[in-house]
Protein backbone atom coordinates (compact mmCIF):
# COMPACT_ATOMS: atom_id res chain seq x y z
CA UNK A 1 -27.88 -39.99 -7.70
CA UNK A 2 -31.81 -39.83 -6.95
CA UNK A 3 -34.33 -40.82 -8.77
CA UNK A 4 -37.59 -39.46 -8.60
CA UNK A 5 -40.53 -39.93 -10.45
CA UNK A 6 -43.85 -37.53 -10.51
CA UNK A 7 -47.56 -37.22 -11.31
CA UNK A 8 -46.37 -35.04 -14.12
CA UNK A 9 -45.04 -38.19 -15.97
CA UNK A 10 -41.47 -36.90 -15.56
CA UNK A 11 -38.51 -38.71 -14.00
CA UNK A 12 -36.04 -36.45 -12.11
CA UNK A 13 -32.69 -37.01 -11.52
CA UNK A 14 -30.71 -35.19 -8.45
CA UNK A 15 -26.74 -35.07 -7.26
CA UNK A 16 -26.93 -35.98 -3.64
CA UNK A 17 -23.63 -35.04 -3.38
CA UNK A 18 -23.71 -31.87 -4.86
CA UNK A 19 -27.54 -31.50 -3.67
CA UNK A 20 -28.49 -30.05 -7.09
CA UNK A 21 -30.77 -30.92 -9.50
CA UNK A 22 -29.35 -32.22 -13.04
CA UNK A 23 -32.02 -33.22 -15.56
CA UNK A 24 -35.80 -34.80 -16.24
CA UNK A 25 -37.02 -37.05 -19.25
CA UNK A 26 -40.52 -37.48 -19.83
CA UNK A 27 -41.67 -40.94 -19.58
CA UNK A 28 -45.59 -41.43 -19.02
CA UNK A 29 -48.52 -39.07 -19.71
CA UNK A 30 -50.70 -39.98 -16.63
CA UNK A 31 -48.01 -39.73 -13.86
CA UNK A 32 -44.80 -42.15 -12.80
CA UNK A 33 -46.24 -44.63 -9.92
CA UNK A 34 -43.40 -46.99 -9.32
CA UNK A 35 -40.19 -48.04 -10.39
CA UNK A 36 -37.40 -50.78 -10.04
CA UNK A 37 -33.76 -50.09 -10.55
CA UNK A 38 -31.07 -53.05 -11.84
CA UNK A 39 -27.77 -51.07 -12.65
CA UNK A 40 -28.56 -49.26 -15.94
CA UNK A 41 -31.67 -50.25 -16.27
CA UNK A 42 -34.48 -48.03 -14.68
CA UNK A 43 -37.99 -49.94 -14.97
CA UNK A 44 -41.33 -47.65 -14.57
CA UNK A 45 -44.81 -48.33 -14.32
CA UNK A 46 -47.17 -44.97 -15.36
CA UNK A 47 -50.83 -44.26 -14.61
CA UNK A 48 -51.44 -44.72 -18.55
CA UNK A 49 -50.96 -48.44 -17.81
CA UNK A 50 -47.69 -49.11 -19.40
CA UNK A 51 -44.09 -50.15 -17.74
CA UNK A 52 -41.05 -49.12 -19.74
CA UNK A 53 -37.45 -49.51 -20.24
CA UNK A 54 -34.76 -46.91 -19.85
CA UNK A 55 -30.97 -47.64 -20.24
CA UNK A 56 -29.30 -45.67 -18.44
CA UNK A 57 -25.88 -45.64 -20.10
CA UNK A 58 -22.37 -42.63 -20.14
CA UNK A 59 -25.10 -40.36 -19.07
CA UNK A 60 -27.92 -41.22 -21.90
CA UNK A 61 -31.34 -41.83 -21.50
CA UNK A 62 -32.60 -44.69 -23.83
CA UNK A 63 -35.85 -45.75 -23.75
CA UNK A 64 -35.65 -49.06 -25.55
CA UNK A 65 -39.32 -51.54 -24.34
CA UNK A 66 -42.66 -50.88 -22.97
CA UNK A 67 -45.51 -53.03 -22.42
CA UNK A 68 -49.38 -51.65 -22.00
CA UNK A 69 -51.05 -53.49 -19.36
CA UNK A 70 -55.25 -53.53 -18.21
CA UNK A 71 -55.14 -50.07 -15.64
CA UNK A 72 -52.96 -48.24 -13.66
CA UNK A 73 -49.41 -49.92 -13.08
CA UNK A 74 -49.05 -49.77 -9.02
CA UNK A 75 -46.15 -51.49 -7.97
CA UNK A 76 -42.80 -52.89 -9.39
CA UNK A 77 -40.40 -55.57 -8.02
CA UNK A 78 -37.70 -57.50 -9.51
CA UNK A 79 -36.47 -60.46 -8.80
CA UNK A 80 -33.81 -61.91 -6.48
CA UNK A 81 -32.37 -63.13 -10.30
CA UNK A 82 -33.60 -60.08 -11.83
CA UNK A 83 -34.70 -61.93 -14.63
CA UNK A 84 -38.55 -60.99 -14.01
CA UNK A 85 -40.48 -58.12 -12.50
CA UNK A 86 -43.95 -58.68 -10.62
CA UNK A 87 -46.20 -55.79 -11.39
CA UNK A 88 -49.37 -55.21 -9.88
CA UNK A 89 -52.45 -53.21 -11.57
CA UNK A 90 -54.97 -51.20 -10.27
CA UNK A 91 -57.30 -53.32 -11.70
CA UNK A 92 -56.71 -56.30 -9.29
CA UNK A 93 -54.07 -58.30 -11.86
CA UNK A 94 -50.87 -59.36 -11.39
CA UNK A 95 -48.20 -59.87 -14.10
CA UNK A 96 -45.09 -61.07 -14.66
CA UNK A 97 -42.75 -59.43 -17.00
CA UNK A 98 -39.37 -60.57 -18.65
CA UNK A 99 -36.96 -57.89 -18.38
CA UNK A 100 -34.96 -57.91 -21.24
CA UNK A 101 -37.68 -57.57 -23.47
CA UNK A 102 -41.15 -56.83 -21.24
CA UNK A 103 -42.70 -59.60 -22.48
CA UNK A 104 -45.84 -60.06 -19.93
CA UNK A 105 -47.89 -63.04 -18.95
CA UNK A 106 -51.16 -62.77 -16.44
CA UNK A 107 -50.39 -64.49 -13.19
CA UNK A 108 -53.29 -63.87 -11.33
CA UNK A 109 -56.58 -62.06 -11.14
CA UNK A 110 -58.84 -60.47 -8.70
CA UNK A 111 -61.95 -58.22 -7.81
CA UNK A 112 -60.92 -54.74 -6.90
CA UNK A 113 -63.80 -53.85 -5.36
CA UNK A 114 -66.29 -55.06 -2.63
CA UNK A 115 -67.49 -59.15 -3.40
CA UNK A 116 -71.37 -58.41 -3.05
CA UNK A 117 -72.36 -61.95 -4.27
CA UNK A 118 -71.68 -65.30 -5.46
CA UNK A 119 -73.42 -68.01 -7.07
CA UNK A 120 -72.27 -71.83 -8.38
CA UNK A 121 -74.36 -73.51 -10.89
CA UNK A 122 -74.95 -77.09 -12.05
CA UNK A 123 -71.10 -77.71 -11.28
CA UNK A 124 -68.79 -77.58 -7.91
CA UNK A 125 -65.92 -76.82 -10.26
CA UNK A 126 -66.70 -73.00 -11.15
CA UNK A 127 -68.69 -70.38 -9.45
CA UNK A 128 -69.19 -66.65 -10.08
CA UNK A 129 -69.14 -63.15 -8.14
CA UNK A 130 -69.81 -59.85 -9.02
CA UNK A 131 -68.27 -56.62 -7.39
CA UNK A 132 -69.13 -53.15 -5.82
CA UNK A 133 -67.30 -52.06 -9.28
CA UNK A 134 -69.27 -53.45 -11.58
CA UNK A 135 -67.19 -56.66 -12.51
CA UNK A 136 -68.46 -59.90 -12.63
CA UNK A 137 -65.86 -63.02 -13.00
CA UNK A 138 -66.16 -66.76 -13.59
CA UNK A 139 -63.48 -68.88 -11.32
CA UNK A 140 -62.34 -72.09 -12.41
CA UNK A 141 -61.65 -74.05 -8.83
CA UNK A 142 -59.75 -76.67 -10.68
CA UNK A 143 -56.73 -73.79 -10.89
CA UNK A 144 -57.91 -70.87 -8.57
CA UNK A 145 -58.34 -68.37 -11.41
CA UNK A 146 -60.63 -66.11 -12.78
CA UNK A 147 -61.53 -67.19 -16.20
CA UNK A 148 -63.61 -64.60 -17.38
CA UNK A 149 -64.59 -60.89 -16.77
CA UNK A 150 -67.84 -59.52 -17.60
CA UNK A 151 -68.70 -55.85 -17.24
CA UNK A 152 -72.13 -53.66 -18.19
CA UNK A 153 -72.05 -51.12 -20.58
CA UNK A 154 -71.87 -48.25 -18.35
CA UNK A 155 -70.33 -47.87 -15.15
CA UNK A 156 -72.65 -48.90 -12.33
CA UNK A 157 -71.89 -51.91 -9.06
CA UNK A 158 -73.01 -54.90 -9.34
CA UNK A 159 -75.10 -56.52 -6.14
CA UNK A 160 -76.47 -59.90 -7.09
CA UNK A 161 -75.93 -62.70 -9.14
CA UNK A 162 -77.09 -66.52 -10.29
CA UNK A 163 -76.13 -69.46 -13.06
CA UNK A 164 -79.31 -70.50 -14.58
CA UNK A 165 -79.26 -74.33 -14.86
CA UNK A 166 -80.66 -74.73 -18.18
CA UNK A 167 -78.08 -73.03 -20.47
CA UNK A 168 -75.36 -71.97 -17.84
CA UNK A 169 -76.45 -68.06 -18.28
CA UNK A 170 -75.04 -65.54 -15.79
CA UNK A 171 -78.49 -63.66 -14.67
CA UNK A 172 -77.33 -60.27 -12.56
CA UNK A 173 -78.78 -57.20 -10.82
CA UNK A 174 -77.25 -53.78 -10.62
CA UNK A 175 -77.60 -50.63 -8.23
CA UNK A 176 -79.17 -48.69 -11.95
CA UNK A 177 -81.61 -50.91 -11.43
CA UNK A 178 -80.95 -53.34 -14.70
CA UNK A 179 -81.04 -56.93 -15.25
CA UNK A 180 -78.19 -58.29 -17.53
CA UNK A 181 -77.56 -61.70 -18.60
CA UNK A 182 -73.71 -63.40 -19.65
CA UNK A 183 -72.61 -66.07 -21.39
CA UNK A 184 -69.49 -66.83 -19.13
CA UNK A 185 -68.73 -69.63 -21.00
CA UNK A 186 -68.67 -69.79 -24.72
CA UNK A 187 -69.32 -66.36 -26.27
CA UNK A 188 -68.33 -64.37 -23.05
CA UNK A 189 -70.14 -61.23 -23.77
CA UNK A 190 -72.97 -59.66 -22.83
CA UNK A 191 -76.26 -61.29 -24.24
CA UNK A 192 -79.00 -59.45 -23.21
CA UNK A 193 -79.91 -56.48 -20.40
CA UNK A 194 -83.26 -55.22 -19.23
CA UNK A 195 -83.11 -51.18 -18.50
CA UNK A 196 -84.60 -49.96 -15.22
CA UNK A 197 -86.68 -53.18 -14.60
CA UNK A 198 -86.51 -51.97 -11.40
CA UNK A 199 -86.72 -48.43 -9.84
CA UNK A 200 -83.77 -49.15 -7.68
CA UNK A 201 -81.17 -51.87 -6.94
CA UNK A 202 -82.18 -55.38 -7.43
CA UNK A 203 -80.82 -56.64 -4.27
CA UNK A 204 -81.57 -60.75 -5.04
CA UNK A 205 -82.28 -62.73 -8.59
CA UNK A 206 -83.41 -66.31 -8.80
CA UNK A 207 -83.47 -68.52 -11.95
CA UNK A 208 -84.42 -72.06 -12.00
């Protein structure tokens, strides 16, 4: 048999020795983008973010787990003891996923777009950066991870960025021309943002 999965959401499944087409099953709304196979289990990740679990068993199609993820599910590999899949997200994440019941833990994070700055602050231990996207992240040296994700209330990329001293703020410029300020650290939100306080992109931002 083939497997095939399309933008459609659909997986279909051909004879390749009779080279005919037997059946589909809807899976995803936004489009199949990857898959792993172990025996009778078929493992998809969709476009709406979400990997899922068919048995394939006598011929029936049994969708039995599915786990929603950040963005767009990209790829899908098992492991050599197919005990875990790696899945990777459009949104620069990785996860790792049980199998037998697509339970999910974050294994890593990244930018998905173009670094523009970075900036440390009164300790060698974190830093930030902010993105072409319009994502700004924390990183904790200590482990190599991102531990926190800022982004501004509409879509726009981010181009500069700096830790005030005093209270640890996250002061950044955007190509809309804003200034918006984060608390990276303790209420990890978005504090305060300044609309158009320039008429294009603030390109450098200084706090001492």
């Amino acid at each position: 048999m083939l497997l095939a999965g399309t933008t459609g959401g659909d997986i279909c499944v051909f004879s390749i020795y009779s080279s005919i087409y037997r059946a589909s099953m809807p899976l995803t709304a936004n489009g199949i983008l990857c898959g792993a196979l172990d025996n009778d289990f078929l493992f998809v990740g969709g476009g709406d973010g979400k990997v899922k679990k068919v048995v394939l068993v006598n011929g029936q199609w049994t969708l039995t787990h599915e786990a929603t993820l950040d963005s767009k599910v990209m790829s899908l590999n098992l492991s050599n003891d197919k005990q875990e899949l790696i899945a990777g997200t459009i949104g620069g994440k990785m996860y790792r996923i049980l199998t037998n019941d697509l339970s999910f833990l974050l294994h890593s994070d990244s930018h998905a777009g173009g670094i523009n700055d970075v900036a440390f602050g009164d300790q060698s231990d974190s830093f930030v950066s902010i993105d072409e996207t319009g994502c700004l992240k924390r990183w904790d040296l200590s482990e190599y991870k991102s531990t926190f994700s800022g982004y501004p209330t509409k879509a726009t990329g981010g181009v500069c960025v700096t830790i005030a001293k005093d209270d640890g703020s996250v002061l950044t410029g955007w190509r809309d021309g804003f200034l918006r300020c984060f608390d990276s650290v303790n209420r990890k939100a978005l504090l305060w943002e300044i609309a158009s306080a320039h008429r294009g992109a603030i390109t450098a931002i200084y706090a001492d």
